[in-house]
PDB file of N, CA and C in Angstrom:
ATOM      1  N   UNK A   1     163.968 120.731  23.858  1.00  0.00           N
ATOM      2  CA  UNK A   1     164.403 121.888  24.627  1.00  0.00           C
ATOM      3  C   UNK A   1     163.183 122.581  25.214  1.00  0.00           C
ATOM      4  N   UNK A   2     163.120 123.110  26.585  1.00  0.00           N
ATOM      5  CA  UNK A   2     162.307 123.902  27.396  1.00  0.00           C
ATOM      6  C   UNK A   2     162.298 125.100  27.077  1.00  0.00           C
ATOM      7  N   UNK A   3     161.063 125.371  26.621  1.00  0.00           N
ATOM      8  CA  UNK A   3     161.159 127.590  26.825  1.00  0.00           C
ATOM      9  C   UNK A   3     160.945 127.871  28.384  1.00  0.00           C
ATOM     10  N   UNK A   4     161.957 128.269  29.082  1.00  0.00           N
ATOM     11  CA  UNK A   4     162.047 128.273  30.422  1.00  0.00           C
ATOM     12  C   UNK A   4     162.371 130.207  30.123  1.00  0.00           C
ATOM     13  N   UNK A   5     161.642 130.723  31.173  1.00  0.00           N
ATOM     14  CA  UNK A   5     161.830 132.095  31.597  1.00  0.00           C
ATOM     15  C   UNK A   5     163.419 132.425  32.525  1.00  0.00           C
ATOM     16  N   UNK A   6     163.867 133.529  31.775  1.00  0.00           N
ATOM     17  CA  UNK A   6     165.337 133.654  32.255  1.00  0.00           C
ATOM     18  C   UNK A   6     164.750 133.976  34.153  1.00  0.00           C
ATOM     19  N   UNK A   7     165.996 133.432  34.900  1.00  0.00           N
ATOM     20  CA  UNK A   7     165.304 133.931  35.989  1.00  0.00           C
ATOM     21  C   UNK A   7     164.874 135.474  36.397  1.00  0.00           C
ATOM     22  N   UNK A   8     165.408 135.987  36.212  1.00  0.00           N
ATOM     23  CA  UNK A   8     165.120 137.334  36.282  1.00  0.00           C
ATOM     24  C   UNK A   8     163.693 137.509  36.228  1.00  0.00           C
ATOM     25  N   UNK A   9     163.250 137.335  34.913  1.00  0.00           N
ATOM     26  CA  UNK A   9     161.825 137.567  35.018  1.00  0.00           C
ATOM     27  C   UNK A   9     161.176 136.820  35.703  1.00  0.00           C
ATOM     28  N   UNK A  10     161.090 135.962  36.294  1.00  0.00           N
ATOM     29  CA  UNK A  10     160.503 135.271  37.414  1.00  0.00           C
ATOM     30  C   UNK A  10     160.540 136.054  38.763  1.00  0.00           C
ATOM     31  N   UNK A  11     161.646 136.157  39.134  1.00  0.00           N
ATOM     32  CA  UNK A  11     162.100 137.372  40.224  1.00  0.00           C
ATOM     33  C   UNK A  11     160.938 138.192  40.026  1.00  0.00           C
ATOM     34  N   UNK A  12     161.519 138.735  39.334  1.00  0.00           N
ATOM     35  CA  UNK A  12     160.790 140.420  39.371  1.00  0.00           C
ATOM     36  C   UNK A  12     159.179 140.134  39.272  1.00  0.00           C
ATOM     37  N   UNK A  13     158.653 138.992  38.811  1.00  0.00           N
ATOM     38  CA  UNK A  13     157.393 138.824  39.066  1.00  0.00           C
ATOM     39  C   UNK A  13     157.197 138.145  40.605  1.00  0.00           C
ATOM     40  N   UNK A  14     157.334 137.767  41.002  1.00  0.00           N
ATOM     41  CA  UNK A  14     157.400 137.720  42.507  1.00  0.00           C
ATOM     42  C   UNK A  14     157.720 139.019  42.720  1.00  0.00           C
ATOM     43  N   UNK A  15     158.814 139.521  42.921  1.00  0.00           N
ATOM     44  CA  UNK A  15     158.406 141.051  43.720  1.00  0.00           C
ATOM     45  C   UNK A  15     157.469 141.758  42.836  1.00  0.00           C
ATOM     46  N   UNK A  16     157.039 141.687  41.972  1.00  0.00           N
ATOM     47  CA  UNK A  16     156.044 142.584  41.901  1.00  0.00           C
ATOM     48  C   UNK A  16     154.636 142.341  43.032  1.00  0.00           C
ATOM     49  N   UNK A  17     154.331 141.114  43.114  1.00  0.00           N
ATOM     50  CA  UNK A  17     153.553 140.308  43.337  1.00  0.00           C
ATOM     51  C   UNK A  17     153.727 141.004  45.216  1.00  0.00           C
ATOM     52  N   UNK A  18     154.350 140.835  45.440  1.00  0.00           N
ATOM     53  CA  UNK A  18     154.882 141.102  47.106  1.00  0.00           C
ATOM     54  C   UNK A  18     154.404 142.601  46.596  1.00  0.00           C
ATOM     55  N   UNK A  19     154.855 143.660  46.054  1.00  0.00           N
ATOM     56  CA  UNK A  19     154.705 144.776  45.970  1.00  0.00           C
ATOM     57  C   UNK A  19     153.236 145.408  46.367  1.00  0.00           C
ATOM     58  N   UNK A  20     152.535 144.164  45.453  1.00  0.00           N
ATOM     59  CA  UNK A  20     151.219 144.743  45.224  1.00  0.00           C
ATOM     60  C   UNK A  20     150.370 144.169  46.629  1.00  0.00           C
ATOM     61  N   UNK A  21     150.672 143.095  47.299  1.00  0.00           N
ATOM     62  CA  UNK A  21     150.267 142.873  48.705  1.00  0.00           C
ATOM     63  C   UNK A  21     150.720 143.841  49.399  1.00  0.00           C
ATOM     64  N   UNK A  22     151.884 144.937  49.142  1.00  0.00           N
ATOM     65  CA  UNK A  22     151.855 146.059  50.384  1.00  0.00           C
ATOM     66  C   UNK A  22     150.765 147.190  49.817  1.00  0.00           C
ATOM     67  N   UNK A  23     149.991 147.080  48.982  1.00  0.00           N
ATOM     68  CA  UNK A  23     149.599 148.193  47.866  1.00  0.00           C
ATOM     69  C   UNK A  23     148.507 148.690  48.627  1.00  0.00           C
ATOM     70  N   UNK A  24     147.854 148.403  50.356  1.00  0.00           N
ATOM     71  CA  UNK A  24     146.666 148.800  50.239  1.00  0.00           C
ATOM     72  C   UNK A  24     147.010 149.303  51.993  1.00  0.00           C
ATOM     73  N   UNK A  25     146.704 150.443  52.349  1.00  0.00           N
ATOM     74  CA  UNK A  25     146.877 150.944  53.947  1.00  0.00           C
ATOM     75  C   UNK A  25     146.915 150.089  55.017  1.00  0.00           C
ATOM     76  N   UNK A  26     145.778 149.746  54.976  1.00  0.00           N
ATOM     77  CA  UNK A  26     145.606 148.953  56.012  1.00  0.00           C
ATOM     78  C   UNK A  26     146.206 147.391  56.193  1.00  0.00           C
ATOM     79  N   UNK A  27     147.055 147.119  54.925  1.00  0.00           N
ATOM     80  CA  UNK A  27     148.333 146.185  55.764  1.00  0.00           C
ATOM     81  C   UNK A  27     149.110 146.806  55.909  1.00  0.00           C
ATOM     82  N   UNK A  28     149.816 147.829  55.069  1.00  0.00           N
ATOM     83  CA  UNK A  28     150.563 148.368  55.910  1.00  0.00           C
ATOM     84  C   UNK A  28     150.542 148.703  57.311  1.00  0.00           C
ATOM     85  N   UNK A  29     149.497 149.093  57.604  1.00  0.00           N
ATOM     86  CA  UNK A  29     148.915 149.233  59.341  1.00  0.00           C
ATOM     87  C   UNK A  29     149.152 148.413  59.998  1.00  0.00           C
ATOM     88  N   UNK A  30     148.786 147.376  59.493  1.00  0.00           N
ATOM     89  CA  UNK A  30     148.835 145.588  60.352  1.00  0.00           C
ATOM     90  C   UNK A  30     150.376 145.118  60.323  1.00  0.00           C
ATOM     91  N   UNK A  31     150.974 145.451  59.298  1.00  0.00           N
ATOM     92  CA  UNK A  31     152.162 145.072  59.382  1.00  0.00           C
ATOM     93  C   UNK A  31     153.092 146.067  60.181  1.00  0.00           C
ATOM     94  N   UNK A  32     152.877 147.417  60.133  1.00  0.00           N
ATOM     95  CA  UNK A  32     153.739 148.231  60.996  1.00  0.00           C
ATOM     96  C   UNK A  32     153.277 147.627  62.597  1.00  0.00           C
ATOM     97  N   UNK A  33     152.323 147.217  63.118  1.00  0.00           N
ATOM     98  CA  UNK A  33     151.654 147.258  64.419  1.00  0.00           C
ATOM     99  C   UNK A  33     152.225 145.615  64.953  1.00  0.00           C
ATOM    100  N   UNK A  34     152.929 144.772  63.696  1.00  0.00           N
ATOM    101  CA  UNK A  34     153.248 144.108  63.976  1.00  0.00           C
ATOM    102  C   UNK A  34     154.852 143.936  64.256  1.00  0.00           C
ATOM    103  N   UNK A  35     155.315 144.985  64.284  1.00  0.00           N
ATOM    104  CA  UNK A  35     156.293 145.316  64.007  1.00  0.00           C
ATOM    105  C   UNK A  35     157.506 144.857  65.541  1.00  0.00           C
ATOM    106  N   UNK A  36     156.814 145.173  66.325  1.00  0.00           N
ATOM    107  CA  UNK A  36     156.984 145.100  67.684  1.00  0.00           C
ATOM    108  C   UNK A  36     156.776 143.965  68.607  1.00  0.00           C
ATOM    109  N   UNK A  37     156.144 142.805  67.749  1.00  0.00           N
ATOM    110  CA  UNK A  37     155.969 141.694  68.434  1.00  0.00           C
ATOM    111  C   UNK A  37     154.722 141.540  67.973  1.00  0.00           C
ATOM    112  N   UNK A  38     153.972 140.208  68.382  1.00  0.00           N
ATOM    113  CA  UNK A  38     153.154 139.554  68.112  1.00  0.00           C
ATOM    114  C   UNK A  38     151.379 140.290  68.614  1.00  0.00           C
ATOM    115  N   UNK A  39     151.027 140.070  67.952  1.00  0.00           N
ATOM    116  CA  UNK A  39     149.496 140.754  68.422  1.00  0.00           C
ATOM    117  C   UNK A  39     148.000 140.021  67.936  1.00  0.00           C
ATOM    118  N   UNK A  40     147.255 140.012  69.277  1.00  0.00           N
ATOM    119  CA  UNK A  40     146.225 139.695  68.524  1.00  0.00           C
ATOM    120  C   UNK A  40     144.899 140.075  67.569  1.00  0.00           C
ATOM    121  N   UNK A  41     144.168 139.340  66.868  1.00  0.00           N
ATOM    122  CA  UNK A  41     143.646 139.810  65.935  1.00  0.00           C
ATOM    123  C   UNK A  41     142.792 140.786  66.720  1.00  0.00           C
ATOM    124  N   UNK A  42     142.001 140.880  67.474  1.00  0.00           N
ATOM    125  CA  UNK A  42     141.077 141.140  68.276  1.00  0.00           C
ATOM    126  C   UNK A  42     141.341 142.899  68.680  1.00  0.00           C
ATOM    127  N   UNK A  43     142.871 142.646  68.870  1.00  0.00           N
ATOM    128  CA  UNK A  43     143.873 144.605  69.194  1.00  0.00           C
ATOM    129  C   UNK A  43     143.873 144.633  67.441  1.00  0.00           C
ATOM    130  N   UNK A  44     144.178 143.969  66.472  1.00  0.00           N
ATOM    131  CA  UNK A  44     144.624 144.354  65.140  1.00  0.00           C
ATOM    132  C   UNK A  44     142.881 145.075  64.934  1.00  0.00           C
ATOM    133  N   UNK A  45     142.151 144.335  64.869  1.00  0.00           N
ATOM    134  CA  UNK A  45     140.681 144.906  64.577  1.00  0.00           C
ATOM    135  C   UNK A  45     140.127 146.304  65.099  1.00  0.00           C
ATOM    136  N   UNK A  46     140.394 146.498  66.629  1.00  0.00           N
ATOM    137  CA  UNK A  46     140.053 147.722  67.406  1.00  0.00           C
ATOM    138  C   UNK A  46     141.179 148.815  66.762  1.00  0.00           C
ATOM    139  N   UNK A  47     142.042 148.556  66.772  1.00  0.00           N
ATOM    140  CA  UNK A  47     142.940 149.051  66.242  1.00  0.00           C
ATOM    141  C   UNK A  47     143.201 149.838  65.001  1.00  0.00           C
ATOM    142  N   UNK A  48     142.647 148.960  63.879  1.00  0.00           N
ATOM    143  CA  UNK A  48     142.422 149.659  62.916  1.00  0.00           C
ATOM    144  C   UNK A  48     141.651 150.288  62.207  1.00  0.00           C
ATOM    145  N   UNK A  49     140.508 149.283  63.497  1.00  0.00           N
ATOM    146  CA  UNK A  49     138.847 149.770  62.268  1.00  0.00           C
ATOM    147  C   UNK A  49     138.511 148.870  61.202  1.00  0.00           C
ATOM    148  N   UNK A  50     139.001 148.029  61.268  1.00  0.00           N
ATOM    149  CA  UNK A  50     138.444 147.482  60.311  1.00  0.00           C
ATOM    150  C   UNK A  50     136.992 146.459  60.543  1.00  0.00           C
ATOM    151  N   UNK A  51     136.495 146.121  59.641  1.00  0.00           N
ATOM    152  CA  UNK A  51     135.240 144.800  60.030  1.00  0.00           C
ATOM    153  C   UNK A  51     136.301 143.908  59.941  1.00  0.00           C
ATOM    154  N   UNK A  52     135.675 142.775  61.037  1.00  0.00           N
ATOM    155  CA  UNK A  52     136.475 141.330  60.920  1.00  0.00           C
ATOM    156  C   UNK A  52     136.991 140.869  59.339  1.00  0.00           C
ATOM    157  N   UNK A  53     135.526 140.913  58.495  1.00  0.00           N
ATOM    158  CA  UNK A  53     135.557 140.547  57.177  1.00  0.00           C
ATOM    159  C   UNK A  53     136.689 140.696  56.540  1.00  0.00           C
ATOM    160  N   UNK A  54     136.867 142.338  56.616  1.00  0.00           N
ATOM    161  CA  UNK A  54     137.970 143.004  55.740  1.00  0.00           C
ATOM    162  C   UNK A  54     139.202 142.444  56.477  1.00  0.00           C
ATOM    163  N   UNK A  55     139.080 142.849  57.522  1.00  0.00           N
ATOM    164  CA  UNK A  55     140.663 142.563  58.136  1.00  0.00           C
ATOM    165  C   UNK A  55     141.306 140.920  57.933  1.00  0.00           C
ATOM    166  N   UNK A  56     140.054 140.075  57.961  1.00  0.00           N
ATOM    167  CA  UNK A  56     140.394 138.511  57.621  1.00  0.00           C
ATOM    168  C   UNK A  56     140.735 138.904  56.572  1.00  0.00           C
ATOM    169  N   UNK A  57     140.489 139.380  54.939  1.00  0.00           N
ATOM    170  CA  UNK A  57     140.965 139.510  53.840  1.00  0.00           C
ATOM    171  C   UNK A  57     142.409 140.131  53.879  1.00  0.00           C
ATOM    172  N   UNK A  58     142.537 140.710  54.816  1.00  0.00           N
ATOM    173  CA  UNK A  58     143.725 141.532  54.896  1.00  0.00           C
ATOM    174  C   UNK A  58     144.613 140.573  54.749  1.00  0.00           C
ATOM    175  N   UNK A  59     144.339 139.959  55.928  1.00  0.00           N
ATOM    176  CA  UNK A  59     145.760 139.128  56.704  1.00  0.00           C
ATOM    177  C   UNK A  59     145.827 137.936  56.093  1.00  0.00           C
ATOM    178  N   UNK A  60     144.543 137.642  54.733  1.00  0.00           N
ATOM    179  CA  UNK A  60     144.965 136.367  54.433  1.00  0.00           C
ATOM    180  C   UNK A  60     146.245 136.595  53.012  1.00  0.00           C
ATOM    181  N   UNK A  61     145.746 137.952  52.500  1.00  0.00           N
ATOM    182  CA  UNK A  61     147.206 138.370  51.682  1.00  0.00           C
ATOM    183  C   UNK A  61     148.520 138.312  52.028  1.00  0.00           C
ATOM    184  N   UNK A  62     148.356 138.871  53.342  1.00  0.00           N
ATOM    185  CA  UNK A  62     149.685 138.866  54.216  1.00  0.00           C
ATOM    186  C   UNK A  62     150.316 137.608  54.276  1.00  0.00           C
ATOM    187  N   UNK A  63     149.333 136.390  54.866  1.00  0.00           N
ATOM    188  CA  UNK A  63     149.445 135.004  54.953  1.00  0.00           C
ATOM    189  C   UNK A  63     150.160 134.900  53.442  1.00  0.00           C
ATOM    190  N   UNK A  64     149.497 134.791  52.717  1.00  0.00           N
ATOM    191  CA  UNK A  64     149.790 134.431  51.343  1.00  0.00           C
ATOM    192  C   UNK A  64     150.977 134.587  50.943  1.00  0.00           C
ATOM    193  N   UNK A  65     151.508 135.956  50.834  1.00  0.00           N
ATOM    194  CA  UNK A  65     153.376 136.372  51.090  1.00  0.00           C
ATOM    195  C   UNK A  65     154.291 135.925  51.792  1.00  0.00           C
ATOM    196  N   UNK A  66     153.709 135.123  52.831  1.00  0.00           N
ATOM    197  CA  UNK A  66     154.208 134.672  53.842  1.00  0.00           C
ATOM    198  C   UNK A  66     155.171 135.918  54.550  1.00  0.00           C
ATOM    199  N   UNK A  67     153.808 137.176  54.873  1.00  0.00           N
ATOM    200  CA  UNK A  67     154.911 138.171  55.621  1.00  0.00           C
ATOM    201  C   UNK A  67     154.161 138.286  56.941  1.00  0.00           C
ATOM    202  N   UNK A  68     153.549 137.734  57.201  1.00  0.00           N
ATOM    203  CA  UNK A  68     153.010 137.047  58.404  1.00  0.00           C
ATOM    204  C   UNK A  68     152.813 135.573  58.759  1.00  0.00           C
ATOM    205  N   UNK A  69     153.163 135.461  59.744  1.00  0.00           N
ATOM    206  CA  UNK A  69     152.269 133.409  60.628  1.00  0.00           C
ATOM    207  C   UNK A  69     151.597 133.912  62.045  1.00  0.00           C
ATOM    208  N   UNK A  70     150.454 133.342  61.716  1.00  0.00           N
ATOM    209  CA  UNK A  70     149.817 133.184  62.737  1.00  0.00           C
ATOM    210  C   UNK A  70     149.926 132.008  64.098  1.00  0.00           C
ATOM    211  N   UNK A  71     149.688 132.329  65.301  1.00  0.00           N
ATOM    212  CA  UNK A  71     149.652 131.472  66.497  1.00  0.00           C
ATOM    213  C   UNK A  71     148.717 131.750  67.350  1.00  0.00           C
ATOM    214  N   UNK A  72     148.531 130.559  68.085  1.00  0.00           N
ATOM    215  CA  UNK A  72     147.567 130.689  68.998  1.00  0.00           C
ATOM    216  C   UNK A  72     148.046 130.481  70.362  1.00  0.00           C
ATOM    217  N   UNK A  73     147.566 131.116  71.421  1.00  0.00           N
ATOM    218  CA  UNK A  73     147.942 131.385  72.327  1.00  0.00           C
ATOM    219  C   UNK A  73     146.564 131.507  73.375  1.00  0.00           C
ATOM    220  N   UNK A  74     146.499 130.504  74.788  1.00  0.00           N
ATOM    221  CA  UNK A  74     145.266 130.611  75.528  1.00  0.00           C
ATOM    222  C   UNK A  74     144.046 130.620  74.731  1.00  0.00           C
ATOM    223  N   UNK A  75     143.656 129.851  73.722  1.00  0.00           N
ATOM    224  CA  UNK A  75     142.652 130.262  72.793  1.00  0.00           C
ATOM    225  C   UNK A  75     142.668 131.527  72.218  1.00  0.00           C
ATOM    226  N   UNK A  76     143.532 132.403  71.203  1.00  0.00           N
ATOM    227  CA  UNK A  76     143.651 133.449  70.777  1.00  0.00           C
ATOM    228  C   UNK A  76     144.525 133.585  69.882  1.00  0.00           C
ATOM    229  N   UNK A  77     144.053 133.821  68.604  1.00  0.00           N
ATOM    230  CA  UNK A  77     144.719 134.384  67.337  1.00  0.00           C
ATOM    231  C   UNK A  77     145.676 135.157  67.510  1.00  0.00           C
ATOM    232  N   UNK A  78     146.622 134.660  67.283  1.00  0.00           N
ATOM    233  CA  UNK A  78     147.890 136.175  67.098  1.00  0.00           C
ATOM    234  C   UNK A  78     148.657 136.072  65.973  1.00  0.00           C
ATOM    235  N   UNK A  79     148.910 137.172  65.526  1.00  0.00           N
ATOM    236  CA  UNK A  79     150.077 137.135  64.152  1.00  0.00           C
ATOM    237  C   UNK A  79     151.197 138.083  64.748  1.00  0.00           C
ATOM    238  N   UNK A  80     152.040 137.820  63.839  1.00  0.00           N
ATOM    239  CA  UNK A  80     153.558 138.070  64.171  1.00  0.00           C
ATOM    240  C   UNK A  80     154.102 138.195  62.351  1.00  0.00           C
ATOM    241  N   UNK A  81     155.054 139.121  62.359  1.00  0.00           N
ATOM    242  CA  UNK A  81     156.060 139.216  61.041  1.00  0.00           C
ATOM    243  C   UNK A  81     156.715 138.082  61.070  1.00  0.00           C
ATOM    244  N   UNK A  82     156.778 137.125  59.845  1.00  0.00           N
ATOM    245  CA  UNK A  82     157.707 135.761  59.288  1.00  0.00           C
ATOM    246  C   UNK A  82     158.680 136.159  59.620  1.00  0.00           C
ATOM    247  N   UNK A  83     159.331 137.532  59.408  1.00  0.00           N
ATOM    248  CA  UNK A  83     161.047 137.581  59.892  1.00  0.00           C
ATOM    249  C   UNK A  83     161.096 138.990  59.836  1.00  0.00           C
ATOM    250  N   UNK A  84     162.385 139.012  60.234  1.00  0.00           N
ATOM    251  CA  UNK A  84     162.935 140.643  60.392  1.00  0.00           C
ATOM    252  C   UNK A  84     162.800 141.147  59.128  1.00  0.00           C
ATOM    253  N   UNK A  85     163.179 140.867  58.179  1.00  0.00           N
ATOM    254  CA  UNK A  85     163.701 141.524  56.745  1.00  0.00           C
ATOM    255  C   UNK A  85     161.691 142.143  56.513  1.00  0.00           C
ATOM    256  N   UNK A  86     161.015 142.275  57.493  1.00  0.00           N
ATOM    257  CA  UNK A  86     159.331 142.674  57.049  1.00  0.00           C
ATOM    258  C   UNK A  86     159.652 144.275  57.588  1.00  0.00           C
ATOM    259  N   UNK A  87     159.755 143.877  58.667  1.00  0.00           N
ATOM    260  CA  UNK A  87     159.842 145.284  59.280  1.00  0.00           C
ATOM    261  C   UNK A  87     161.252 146.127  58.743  1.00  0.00           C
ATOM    262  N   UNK A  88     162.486 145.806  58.540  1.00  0.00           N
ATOM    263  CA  UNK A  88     163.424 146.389  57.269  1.00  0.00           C
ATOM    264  C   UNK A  88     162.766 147.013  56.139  1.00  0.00           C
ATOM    265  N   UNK A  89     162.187 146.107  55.676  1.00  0.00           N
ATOM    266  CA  UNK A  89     161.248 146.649  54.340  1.00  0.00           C
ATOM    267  C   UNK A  89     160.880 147.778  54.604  1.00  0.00           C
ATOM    268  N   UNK A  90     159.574 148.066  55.598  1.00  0.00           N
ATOM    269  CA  UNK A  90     158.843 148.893  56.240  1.00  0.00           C
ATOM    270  C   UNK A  90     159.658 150.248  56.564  1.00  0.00           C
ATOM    271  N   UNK A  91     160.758 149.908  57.169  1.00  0.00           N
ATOM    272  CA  UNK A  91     161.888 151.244  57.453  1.00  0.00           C
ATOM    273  C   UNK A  91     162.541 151.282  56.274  1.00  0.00           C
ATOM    274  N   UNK A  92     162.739 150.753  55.182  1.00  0.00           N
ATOM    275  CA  UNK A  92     163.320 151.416  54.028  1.00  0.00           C
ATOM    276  C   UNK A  92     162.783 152.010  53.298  1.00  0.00           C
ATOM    277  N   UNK A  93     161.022 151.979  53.195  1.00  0.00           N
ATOM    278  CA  UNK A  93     160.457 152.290  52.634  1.00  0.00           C
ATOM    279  C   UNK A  93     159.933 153.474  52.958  1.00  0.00           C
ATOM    280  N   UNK A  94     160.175 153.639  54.464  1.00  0.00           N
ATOM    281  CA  UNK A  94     159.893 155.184  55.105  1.00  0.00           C
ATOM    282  C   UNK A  94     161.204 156.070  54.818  1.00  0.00           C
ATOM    283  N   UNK A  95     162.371 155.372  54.872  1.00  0.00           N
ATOM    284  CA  UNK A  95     162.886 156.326  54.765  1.00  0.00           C
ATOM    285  C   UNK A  95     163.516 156.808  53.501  1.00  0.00           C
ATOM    286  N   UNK A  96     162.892 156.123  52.619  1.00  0.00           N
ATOM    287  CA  UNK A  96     162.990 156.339  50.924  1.00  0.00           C
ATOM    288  C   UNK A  96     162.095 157.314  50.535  1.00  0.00           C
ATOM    289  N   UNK A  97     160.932 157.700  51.470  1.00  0.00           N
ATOM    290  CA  UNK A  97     160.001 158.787  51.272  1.00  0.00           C
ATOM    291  C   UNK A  97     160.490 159.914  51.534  1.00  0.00           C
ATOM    292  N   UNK A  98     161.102 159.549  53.295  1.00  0.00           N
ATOM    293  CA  UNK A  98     161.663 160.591  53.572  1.00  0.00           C
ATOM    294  C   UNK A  98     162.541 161.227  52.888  1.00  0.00           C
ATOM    295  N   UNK A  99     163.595 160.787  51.947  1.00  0.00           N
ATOM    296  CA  UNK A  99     164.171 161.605  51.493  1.00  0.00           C
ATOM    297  C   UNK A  99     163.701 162.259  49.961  1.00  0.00           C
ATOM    298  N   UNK A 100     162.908 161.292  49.361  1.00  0.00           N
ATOM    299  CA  UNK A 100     162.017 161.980  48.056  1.00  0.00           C
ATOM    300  C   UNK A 100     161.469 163.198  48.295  1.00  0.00           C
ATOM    301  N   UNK A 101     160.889 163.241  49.903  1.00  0.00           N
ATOM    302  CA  UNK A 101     160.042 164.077  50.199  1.00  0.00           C
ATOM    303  C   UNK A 101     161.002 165.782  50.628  1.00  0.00           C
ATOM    304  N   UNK A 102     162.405 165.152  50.969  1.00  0.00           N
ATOM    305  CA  UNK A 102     162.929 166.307  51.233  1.00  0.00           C
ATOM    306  C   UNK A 102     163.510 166.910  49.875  1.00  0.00           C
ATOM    307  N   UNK A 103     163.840 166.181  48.582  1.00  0.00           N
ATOM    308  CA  UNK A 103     164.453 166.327  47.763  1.00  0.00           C
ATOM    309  C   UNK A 103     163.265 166.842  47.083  1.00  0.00           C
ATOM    310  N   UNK A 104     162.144 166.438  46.996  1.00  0.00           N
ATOM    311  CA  UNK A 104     161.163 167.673  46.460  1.00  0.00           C
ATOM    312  C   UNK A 104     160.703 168.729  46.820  1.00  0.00           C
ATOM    313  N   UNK A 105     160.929 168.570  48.471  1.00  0.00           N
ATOM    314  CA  UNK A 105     161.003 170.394  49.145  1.00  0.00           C
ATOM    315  C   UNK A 105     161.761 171.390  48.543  1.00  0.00           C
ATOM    316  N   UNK A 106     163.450 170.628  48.280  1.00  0.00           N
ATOM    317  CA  UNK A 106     164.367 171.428  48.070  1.00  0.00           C
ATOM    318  C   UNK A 106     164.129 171.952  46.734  1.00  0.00           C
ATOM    319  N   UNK A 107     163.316 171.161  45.737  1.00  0.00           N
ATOM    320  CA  UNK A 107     162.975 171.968  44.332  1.00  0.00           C
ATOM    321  C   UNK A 107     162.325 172.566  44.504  1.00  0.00           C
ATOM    322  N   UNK A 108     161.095 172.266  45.116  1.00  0.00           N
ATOM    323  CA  UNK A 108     160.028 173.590  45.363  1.00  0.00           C
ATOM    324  C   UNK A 108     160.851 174.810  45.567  1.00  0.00           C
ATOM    325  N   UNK A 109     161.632 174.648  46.904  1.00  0.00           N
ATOM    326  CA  UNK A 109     162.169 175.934  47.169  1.00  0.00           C
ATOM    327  C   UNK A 109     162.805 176.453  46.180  1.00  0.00           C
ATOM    328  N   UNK A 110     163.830 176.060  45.010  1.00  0.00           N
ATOM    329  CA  UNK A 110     164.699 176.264  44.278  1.00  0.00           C
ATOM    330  C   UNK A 110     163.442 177.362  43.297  1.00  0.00           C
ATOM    331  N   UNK A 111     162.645 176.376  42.849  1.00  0.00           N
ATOM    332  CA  UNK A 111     161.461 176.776  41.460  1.00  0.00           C
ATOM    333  C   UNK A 111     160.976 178.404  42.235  1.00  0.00           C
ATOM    334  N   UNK A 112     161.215 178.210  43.575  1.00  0.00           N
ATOM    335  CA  UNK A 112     160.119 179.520  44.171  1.00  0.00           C
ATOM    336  C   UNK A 112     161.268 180.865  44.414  1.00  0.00           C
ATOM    337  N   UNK A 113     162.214 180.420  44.593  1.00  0.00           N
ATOM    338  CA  UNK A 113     163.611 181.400  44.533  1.00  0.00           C
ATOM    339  C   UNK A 113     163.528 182.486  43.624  1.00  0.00           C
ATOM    340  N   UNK A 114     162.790 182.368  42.489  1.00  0.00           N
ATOM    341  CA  UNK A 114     162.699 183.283  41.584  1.00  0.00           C
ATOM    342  C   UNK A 114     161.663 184.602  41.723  1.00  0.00           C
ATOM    343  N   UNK A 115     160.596 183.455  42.083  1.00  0.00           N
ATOM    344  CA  UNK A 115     159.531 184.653  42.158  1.00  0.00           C
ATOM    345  C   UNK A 115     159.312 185.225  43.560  1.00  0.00           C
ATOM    346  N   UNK A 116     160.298 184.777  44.630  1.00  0.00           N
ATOM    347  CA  UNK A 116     160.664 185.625  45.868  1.00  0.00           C
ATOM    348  C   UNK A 116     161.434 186.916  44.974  1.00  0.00           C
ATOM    349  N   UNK A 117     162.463 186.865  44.932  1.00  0.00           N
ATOM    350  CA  UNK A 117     163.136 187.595  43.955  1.00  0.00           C
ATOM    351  C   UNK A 117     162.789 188.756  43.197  1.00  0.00           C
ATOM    352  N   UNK A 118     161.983 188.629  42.369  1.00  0.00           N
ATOM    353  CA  UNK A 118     161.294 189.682  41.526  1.00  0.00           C
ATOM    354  C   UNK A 118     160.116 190.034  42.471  1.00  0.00           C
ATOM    355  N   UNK A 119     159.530 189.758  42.941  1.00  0.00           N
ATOM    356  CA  UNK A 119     158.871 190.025  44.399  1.00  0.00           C
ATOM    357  C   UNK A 119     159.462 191.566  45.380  1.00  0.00           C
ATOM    358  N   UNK A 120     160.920 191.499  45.611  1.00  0.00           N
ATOM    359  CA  UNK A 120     161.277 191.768  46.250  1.00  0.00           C
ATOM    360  C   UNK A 120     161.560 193.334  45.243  1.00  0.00           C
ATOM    361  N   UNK A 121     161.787 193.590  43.989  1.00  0.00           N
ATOM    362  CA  UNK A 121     162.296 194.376  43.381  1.00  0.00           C
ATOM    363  C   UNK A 121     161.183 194.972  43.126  1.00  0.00           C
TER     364      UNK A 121
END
């Protein structure tokens, strides 16, 4: 008999794994900018600031996830998102902030209700 890992935990180590390739700004950058169609490295670089160096490290994580493929075009590097479900990600993940971010306004305000209050007296 095999000690085989239930799948689950396999899963969830892959997404963790994906998780931690979005873990650093500047793919996120590369990946939002890719969001819109294909671009080359050359606009990704001016673009972000980065040194070639770094930005090659970038995109070879990206590569690695396979949440980018690269093409060439007239002699010229371009990357593009593997599929839609990249840029989905990207908008769920904004707008999962967005609402954390409003749902912790609304406590602030709640926590501060008080000492407006006695303030006022």
């Amino acid at each position: 008999m095999k000690d085989e890992l239930p799948a689950g935990v396999v899963l969830s180590e892959v997404k963790a794994e994906l998780f931690k390739s979005l873990g650093h700004p500047s793919r996120i950058r590369v990946l939002e900018m890719l969001a819109d169609g294909p671009v080359a490295v050359s606009r990704l670089r001016d673009d972000t600031g980065l040194e070639p160096s770094n930005l090659s490290q970038h995109l070879g994580v990206l590569r690695r996830q396979r949440l980018i493929v690269p093409s060439r075009q007239d002699g010229r590097l371009f990357y593009e998102l593997s599929c839609p479900e990249v840029s989905g990600l990207l908008l769920s993940a904004r707008s999962l902030l967005v609402t954390a971010l409003q749902s912790q306004r609304l406590t602030l305000m709640t926590l501060d209700e008080p000492a407006k209050e006695s303030a006022v007296r």
